[in-house]
N, C-alpha and C. Protein backbone atom coordinates (compact mmCIF):
# COMPACT_ATOMS: atom_id res chain seq x y z
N UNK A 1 36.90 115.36 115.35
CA UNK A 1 37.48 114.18 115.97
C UNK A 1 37.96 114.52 117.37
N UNK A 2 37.98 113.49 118.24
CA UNK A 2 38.20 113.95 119.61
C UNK A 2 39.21 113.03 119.62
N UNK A 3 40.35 114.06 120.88
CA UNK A 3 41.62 112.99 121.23
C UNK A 3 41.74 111.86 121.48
N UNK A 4 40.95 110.87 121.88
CA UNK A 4 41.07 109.73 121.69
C UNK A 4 41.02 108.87 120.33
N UNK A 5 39.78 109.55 119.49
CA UNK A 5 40.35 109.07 118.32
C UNK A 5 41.51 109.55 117.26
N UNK A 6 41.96 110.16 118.10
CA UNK A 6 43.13 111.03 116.98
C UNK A 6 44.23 110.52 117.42
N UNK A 7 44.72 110.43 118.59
CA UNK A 7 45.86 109.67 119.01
C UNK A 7 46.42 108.45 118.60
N UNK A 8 45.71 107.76 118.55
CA UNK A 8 46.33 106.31 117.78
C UNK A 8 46.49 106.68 116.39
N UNK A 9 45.53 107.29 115.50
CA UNK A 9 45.97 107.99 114.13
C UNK A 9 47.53 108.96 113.96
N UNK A 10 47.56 109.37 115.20
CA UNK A 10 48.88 109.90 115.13
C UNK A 10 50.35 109.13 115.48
N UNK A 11 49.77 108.52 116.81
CA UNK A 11 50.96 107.44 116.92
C UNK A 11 51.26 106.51 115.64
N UNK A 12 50.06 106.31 114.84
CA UNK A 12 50.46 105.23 113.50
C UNK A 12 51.45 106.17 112.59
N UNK A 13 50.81 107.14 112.34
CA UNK A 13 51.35 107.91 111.01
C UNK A 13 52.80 108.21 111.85
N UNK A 14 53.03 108.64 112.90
CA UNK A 14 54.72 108.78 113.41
C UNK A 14 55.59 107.53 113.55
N UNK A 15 54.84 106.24 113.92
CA UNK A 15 55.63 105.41 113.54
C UNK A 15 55.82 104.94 111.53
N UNK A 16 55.18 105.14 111.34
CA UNK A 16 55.03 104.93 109.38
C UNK A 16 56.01 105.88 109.10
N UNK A 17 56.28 107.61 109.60
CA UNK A 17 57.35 107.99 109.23
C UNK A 17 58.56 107.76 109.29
N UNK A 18 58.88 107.37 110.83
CA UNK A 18 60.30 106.83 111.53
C UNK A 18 60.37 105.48 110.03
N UNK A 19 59.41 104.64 110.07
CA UNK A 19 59.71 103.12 109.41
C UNK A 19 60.27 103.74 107.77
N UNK A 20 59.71 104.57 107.39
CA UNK A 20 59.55 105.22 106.05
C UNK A 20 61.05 105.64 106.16
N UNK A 21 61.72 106.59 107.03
CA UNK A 21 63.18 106.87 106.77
C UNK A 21 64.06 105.82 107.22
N UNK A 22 64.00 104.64 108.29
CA UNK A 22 64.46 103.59 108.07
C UNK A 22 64.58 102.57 106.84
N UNK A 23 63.62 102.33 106.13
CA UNK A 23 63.91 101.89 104.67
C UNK A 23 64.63 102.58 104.20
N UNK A 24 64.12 103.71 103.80
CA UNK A 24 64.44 104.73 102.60
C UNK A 24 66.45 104.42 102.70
N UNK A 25 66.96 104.11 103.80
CA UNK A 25 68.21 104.60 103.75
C UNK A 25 69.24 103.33 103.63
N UNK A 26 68.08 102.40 103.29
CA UNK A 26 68.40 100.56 102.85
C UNK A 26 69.01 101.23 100.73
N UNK A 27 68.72 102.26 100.71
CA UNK A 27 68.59 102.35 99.34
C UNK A 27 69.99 103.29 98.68
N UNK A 28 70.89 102.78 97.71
CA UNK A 28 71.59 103.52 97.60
C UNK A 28 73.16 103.97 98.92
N UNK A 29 74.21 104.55 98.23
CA UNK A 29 75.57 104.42 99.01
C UNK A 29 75.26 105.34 100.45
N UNK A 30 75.90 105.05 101.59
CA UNK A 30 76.04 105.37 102.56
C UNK A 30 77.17 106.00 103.21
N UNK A 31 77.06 107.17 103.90
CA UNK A 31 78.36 106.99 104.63
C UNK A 31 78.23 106.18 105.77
N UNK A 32 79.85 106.15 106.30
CA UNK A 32 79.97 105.24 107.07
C UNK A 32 80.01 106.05 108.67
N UNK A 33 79.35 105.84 109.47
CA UNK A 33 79.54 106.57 110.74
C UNK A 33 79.49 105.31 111.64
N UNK A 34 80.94 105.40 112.56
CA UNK A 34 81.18 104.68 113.45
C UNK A 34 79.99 105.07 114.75
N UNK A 35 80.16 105.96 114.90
CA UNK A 35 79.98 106.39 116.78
C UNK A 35 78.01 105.67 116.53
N UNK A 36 77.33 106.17 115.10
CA UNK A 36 76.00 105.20 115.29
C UNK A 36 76.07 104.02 114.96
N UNK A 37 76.71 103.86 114.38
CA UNK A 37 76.91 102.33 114.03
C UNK A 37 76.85 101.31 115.71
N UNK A 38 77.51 101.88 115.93
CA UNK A 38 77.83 101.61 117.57
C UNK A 38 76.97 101.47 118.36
N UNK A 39 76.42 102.59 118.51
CA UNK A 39 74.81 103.19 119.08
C UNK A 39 74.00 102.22 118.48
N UNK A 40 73.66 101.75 117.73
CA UNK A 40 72.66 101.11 117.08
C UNK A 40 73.20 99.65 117.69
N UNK A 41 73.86 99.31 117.15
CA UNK A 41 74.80 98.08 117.77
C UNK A 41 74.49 97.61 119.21
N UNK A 42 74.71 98.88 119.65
CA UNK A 42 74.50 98.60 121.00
C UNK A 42 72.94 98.30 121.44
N UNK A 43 71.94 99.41 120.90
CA UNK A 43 70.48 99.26 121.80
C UNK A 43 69.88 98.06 121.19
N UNK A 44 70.57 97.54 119.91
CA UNK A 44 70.03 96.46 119.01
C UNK A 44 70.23 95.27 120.29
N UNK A 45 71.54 95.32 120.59
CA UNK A 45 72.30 94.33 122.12
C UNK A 45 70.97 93.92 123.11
N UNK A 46 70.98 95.07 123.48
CA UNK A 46 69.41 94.90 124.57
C UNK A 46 68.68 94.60 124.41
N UNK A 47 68.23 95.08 122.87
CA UNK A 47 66.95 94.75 122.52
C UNK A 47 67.27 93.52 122.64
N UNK A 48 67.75 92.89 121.73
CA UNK A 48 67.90 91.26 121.55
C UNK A 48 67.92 90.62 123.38
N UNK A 49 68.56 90.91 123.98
CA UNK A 49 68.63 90.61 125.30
C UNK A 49 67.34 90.59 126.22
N UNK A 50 66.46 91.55 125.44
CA UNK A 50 65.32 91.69 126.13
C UNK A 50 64.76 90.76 125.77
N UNK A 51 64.59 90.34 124.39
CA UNK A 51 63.79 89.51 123.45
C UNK A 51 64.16 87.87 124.12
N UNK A 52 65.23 87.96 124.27
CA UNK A 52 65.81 86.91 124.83
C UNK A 52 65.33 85.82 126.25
N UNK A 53 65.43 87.17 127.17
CA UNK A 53 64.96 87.18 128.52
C UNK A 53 62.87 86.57 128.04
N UNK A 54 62.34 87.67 127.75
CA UNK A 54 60.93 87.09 126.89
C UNK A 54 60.75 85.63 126.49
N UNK A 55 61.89 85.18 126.01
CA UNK A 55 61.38 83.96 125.09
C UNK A 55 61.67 82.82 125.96
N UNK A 56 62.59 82.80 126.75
CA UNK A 56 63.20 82.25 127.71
C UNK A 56 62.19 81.92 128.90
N UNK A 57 61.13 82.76 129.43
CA UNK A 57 59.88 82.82 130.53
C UNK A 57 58.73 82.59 129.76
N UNK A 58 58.71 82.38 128.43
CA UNK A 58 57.96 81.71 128.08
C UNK A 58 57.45 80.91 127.24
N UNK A 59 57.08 79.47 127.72
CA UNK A 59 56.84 78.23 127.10
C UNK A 59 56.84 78.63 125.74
N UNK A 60 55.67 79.16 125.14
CA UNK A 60 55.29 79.53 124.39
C UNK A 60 55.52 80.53 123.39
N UNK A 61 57.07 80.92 123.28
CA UNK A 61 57.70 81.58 122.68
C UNK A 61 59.65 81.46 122.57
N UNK A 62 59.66 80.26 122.76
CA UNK A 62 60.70 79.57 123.02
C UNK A 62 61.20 79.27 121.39
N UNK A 63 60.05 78.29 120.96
CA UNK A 63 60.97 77.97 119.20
C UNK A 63 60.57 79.54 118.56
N UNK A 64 59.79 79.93 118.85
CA UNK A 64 59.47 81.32 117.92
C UNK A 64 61.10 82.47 118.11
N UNK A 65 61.98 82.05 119.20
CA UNK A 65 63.07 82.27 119.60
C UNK A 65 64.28 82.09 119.13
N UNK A 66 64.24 80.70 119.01
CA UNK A 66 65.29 79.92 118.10
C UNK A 66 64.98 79.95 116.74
N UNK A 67 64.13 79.87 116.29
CA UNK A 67 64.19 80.12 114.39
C UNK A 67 64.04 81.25 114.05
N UNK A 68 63.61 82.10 115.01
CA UNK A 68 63.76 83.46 114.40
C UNK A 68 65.24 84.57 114.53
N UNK A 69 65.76 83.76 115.56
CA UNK A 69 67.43 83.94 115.88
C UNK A 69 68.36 83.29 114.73
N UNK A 70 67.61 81.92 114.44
CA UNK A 70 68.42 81.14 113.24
C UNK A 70 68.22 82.19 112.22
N UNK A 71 67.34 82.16 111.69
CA UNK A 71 66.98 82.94 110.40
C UNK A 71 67.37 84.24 110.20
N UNK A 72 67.16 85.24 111.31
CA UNK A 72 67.35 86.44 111.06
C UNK A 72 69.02 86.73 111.21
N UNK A 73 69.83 85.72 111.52
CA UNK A 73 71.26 85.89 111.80
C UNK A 73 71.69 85.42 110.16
N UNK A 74 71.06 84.75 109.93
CA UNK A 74 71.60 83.76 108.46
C UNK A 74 70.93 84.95 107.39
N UNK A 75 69.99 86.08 107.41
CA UNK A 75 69.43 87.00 106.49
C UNK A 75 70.60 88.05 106.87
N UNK A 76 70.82 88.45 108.31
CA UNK A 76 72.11 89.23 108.12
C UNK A 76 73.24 88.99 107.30
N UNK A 77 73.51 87.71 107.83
CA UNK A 77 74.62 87.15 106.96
C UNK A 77 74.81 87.51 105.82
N UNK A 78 73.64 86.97 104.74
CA UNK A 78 73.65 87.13 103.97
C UNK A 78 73.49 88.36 103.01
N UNK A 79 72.76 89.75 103.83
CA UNK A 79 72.57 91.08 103.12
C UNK A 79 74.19 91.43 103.53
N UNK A 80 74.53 91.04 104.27
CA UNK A 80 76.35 91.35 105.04
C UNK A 80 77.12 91.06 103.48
N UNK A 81 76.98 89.52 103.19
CA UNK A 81 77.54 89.70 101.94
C UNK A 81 77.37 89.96 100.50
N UNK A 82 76.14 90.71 100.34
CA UNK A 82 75.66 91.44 99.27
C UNK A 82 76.33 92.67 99.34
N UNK A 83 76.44 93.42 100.62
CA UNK A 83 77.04 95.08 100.55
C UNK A 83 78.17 95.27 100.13
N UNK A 84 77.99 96.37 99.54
CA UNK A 84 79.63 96.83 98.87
C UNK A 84 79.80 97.68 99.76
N UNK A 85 81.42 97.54 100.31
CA UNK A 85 82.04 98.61 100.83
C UNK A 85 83.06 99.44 100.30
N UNK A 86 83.51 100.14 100.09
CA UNK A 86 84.60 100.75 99.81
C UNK A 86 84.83 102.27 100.16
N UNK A 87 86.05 102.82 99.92
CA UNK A 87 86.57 104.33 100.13
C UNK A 87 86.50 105.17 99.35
N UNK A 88 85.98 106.03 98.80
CA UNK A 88 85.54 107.09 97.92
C UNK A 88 85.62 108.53 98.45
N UNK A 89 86.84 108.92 97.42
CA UNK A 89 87.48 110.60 97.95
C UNK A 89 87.69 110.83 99.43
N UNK A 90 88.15 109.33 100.38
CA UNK A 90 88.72 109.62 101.43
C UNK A 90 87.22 109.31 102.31
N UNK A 91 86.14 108.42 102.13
CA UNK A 91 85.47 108.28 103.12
C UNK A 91 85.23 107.42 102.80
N UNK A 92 84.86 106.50 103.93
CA UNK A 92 84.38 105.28 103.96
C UNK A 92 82.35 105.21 103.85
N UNK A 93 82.51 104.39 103.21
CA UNK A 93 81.01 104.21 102.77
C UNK A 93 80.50 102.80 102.03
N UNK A 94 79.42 102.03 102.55
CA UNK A 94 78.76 101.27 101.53
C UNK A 94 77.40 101.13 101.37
N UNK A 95 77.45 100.12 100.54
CA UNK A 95 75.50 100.47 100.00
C UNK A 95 75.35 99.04 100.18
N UNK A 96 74.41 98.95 100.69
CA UNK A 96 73.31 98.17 101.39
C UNK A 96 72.73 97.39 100.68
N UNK A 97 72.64 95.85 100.83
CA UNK A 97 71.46 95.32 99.77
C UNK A 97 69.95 95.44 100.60
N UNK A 98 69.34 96.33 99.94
CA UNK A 98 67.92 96.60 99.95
C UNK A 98 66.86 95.35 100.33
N UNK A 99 67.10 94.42 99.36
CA UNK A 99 66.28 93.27 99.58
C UNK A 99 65.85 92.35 100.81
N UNK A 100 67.26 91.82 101.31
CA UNK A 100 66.93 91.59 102.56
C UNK A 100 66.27 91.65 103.41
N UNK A 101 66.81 93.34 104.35
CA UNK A 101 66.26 94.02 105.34
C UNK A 101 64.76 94.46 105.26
N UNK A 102 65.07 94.56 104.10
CA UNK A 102 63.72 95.35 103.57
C UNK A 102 61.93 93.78 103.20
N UNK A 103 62.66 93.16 103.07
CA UNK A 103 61.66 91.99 103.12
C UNK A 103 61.24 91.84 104.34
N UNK A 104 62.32 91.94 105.22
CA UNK A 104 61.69 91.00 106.26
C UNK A 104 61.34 92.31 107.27
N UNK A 105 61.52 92.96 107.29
CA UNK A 105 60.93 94.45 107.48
C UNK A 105 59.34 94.48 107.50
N UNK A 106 59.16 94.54 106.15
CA UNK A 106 58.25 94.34 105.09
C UNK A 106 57.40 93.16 106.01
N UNK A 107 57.81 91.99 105.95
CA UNK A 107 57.08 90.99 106.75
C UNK A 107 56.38 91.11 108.22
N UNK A 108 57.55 92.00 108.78
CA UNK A 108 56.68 92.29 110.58
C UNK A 108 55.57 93.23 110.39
N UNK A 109 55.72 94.74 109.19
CA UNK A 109 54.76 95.24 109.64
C UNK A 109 53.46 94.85 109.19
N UNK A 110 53.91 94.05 107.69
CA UNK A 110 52.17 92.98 107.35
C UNK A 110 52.01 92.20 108.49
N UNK A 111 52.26 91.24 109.26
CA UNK A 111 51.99 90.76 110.31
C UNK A 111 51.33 91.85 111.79
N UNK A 112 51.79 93.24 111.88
CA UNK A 112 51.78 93.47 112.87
C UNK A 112 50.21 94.09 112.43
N UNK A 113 50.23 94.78 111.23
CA UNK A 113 49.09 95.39 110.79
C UNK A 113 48.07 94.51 111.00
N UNK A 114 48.03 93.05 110.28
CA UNK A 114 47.26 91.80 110.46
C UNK A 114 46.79 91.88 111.70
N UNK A 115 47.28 92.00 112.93
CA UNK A 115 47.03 91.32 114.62
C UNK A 115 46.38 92.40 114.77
N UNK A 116 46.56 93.94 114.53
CA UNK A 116 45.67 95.25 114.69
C UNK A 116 44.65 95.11 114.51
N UNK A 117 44.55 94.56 112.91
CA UNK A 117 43.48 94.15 112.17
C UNK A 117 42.08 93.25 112.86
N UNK A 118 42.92 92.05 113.72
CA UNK A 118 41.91 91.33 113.73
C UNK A 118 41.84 91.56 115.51
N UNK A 119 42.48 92.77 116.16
CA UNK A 119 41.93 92.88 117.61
C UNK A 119 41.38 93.80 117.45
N UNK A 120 41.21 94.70 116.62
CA UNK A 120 40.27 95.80 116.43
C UNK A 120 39.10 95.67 115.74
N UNK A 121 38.75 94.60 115.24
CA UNK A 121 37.79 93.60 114.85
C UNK A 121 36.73 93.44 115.94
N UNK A 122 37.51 92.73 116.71
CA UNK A 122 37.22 92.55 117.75
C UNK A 122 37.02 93.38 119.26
N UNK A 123 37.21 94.33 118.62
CA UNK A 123 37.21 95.08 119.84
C UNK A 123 36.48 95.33 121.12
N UNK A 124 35.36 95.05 121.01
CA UNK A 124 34.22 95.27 122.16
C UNK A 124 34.44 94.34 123.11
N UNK A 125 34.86 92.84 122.46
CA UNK A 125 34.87 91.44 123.52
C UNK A 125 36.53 91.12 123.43
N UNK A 126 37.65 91.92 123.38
CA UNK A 126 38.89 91.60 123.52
C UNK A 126 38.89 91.21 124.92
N UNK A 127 39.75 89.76 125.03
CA UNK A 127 39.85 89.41 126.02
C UNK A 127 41.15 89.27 126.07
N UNK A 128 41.85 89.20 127.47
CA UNK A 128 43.71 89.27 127.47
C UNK A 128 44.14 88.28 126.75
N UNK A 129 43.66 87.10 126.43
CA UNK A 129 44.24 86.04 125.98
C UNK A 129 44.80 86.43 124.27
N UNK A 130 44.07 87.16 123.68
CA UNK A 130 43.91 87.43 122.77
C UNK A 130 45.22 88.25 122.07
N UNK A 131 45.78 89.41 123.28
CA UNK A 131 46.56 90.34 123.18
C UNK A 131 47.92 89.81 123.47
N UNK A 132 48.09 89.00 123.85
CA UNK A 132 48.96 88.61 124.60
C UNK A 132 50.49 87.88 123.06
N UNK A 133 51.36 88.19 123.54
CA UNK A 133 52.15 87.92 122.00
C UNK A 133 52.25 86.84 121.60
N UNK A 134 52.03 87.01 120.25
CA UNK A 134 51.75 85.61 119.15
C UNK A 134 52.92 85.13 119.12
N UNK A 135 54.03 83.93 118.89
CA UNK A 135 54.74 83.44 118.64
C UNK A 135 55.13 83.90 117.27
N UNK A 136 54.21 84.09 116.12
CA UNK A 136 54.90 84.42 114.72
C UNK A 136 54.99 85.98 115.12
N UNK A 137 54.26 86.53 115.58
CA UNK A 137 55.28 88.66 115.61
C UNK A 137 56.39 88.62 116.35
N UNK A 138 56.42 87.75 117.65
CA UNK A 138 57.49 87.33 118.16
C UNK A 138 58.77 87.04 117.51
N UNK A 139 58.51 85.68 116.57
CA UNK A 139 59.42 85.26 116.05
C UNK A 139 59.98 85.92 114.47
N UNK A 140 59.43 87.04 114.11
CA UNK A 140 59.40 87.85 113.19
C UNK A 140 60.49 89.09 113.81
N UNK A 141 60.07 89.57 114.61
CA UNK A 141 60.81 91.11 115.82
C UNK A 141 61.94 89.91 115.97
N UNK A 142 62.57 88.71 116.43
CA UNK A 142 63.72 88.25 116.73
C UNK A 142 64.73 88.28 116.04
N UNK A 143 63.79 87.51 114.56
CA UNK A 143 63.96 87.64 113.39
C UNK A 143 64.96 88.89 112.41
N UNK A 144 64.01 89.94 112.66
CA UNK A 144 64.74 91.64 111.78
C UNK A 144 65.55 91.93 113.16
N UNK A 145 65.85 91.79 114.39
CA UNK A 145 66.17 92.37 115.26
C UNK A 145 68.03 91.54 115.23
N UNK A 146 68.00 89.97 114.76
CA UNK A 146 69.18 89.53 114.85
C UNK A 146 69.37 89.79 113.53
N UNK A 147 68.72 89.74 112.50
CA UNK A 147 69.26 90.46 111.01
C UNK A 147 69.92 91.69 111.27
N UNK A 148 69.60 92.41 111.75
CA UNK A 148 70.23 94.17 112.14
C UNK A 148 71.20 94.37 112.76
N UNK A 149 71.51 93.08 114.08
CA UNK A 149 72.76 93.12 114.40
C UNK A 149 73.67 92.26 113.74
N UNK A 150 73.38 90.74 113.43
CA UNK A 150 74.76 90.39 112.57
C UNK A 150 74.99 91.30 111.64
N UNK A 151 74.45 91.83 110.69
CA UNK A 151 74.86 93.18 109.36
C UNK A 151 75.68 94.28 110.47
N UNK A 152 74.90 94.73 111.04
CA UNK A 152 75.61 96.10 111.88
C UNK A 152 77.08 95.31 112.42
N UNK A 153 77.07 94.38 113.31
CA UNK A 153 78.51 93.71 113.94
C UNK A 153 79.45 93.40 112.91
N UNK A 154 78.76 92.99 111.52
CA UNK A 154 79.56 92.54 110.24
C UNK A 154 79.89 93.73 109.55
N UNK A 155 79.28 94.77 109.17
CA UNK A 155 79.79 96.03 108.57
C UNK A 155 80.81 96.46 109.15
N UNK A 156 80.37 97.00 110.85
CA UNK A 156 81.38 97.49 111.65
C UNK A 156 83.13 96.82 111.39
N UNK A 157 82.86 95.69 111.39
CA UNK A 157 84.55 94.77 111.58
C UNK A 157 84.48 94.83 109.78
N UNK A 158 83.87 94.87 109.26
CA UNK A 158 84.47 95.61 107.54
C UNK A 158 84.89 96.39 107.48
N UNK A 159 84.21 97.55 108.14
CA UNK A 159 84.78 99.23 107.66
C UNK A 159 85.90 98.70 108.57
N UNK A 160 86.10 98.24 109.85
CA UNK A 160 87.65 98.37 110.71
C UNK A 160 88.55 97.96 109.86
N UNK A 161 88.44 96.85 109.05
CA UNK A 161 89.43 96.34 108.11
C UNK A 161 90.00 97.29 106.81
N UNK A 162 89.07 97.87 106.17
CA UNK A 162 88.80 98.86 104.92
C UNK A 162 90.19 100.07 105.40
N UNK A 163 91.16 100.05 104.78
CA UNK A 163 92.12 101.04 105.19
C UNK A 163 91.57 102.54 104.25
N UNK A 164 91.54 103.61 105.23
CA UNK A 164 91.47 104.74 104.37
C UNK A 164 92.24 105.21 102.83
N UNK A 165 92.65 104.67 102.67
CA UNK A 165 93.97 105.10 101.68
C UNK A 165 93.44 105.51 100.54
């Protein structure tokens, strides 16, 4: 195999790992770490801001904007109030409802795989129009991206409340 075809085989399988320990840690009790919580919190901020700025310049990704902001804030919400938190032998920690995150997770990368699918199909006569972002991966990435921060902004002001004792 020559580097060109090996490279995209590798960029897939390194993103499938990163995605693979991102689930994996939807599963079962957690500790609680402020300083990433934070960190995450934060680049989640931009991201969304970026996503924002995107949907905003264009026509055509405007409602894919708003319902995927509606929805993915109302899926936070709601995995927010599935999690258990509590203090155990002096640390703060909770466990995650799995389902949620993990669905709609689950949903971008069948979608994203799908669009691979059918431009690599196509590959010989891809034309820009083609590549150019769909409103549903769009509104899917808005989607898990405002799910991740209402949960992360909602955990965070839990554990602040949660007294060590």
């Amino acid at each position: 195999m020559t580097a060109p075809v090996i490279a995209p085989l590798l960029a897939t399988a390194g993103f499938g790992w990163l995605y693979y320990r991102r689930v994996r840690r939807q599963f079962g009790r957690q500790p609680y770490r402020p300083v990433r919580t934070m960190l995450r919190i934060g680049l989640l901020a931009v991201l969304a801001c970026g996503l924002v700025a995107m949907g905003a310049l264009s026509h055509r990704l405007g409602q894919a904007l708003l319902l995927g902001g509606l929805a993915g804030g109302a899926l936070g919400w709601l995995s927010l109030r599935h999690a258990h938190v509590a203090v155990v032998d002096g640390v703060r920690g909770y466990t995650p409802n799995p389902w949620v995150g993990g669905a709609i997770a689950l949903l971008l990368v069948a979608r994203l795989a799908w669009r691979g699918f059918r431009i690599g199909a196509f590959e010989a006569g891809v034309s820009p129009g083609i590549v150019q972002a769909s409103p549903l991966t769009y509104g899917l990435l808005v989607a898990l991206v405002a799910c991740y921060l209402v949960s992360g902004i909602g955990l965070a002001l839990r554990m602040r409340a949660l007294s060590p004792d």
